[in-house]
N, C-alpha and C. Protein backbone atom coordinates (compact mmCIF):
# COMPACT_ATOMS: atom_id res chain seq x y z
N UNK A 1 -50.00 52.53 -73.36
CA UNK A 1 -49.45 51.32 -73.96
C UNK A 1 -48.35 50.72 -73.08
N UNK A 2 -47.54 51.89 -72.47
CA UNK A 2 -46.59 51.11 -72.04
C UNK A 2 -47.21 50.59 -70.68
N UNK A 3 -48.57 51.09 -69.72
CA UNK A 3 -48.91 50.07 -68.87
C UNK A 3 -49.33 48.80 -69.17
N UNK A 4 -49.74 48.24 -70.36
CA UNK A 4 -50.41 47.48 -70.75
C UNK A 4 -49.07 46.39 -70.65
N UNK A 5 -47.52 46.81 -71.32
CA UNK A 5 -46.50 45.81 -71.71
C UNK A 5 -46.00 45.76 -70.13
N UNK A 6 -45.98 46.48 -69.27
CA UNK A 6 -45.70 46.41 -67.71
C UNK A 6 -46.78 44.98 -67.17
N UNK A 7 -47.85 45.32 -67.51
CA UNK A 7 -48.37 44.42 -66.89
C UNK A 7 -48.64 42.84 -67.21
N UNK A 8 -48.41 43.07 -68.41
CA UNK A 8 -47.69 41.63 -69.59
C UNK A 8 -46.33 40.84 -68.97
N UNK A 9 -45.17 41.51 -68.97
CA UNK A 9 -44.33 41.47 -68.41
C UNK A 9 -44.09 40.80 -66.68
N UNK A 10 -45.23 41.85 -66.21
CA UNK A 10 -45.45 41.07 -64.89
C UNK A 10 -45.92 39.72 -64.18
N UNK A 11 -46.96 39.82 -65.20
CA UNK A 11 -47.83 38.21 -65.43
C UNK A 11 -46.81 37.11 -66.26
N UNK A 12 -45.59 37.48 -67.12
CA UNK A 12 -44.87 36.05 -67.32
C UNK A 12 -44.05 36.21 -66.60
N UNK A 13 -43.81 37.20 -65.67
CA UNK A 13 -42.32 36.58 -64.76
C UNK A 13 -43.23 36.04 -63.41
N UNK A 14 -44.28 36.31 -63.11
CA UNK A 14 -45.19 35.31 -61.82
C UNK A 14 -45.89 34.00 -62.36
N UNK A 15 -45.80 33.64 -63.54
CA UNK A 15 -45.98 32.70 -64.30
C UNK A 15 -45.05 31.66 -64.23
N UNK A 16 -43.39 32.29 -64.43
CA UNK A 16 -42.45 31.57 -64.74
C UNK A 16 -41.83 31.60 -63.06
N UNK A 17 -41.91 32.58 -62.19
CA UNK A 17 -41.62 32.15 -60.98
C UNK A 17 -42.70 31.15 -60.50
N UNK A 18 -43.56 30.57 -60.80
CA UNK A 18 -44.96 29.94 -60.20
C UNK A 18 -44.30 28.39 -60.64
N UNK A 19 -43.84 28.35 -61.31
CA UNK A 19 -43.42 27.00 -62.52
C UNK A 19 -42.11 26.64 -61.36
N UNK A 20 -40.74 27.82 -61.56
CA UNK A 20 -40.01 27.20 -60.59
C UNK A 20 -40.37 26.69 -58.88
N UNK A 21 -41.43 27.46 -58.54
CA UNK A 21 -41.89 27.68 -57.16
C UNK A 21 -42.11 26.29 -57.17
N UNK A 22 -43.13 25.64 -58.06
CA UNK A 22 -43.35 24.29 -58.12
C UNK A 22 -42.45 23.30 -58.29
N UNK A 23 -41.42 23.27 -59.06
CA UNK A 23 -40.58 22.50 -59.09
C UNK A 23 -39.68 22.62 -58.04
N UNK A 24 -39.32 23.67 -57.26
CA UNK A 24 -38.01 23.35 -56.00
C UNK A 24 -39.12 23.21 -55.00
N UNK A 25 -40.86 23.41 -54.53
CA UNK A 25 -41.04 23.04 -53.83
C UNK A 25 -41.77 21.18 -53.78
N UNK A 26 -41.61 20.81 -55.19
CA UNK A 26 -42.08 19.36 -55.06
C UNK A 26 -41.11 18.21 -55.92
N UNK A 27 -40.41 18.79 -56.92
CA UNK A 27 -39.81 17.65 -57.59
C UNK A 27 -38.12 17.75 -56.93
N UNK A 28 -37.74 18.52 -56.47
CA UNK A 28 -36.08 18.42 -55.58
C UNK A 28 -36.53 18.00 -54.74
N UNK A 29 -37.38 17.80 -53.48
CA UNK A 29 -37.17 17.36 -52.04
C UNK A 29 -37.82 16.27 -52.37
N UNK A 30 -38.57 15.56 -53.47
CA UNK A 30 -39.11 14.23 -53.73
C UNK A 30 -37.87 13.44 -54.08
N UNK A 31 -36.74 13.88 -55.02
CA UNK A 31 -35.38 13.04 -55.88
C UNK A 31 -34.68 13.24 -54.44
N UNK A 32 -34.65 14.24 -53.29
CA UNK A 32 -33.75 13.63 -51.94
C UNK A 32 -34.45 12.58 -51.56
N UNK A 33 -35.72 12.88 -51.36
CA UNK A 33 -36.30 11.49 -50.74
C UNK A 33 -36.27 10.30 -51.01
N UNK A 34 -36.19 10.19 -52.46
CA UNK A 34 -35.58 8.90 -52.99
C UNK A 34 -34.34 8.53 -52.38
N UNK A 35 -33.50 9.71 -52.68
CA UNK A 35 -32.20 8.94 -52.56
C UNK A 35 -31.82 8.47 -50.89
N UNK A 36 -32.80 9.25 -49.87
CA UNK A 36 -32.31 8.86 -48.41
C UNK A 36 -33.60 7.67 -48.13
N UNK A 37 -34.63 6.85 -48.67
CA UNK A 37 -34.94 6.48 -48.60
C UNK A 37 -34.79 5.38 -47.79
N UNK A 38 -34.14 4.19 -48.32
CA UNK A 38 -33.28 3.03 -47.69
C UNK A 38 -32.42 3.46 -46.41
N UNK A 39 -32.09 4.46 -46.14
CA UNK A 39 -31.82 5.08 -44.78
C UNK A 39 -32.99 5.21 -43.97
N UNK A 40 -33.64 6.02 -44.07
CA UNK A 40 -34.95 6.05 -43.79
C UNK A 40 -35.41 4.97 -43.27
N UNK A 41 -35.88 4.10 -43.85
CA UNK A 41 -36.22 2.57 -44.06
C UNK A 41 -35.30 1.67 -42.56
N UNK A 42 -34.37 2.12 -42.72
CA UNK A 42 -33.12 1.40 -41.62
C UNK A 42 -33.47 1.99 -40.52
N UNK A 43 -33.12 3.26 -40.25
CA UNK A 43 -33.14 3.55 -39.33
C UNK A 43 -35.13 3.92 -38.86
N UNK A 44 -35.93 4.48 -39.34
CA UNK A 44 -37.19 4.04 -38.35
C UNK A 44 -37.97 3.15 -39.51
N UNK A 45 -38.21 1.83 -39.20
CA UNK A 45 -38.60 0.89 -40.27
C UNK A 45 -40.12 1.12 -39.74
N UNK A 46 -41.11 0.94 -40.94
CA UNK A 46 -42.20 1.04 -40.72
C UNK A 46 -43.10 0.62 -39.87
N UNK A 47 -42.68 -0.91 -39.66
CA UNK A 47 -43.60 -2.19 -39.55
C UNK A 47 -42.63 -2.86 -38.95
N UNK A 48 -42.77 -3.64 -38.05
CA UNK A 48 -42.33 -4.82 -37.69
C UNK A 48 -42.17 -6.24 -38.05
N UNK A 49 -40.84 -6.64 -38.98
CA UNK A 49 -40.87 -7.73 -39.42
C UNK A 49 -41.55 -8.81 -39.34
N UNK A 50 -42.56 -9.60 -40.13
CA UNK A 50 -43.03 -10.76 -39.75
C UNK A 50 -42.25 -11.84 -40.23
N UNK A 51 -42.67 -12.99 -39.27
CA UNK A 51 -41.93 -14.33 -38.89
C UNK A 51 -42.61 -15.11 -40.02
C-alpha cells in the first residue's frame, strides 16, 4: 500500500512541477517581452520605414 501512495505522490509533484515548468518557461519571458518590446522595436526595427 504504501508503494502505491509513493507513487501517487510522485505523479502530483511531476504534475505540479510540469504546470510550473510551463509557466516560467512560457508566460514570464513572454510579460518581459512585452515590456522590452518598444525597445526592441527602436533599436533593431523590423522594416524600413515607408515614404
Amino acid at each position: 500500500m504504501a508503494l502505491l501512495f509513493d507513487a501517487y505522490i510522485t505523479l502530483v509533484s511531476l504534475v505540479f512541477l510540469g504546470i510550473l515548468g510551463i509557466i516560467a518557461g512560457v508566460a514570464l519571458p513572454g510579460l518581459f517581452m512585452a515590456a522590452a518590446a518598444p525597445w526592441l522595436d527602436w533599436i533593431l526595427p523590423s522594416r524600413t520605414p515607408r515614404d
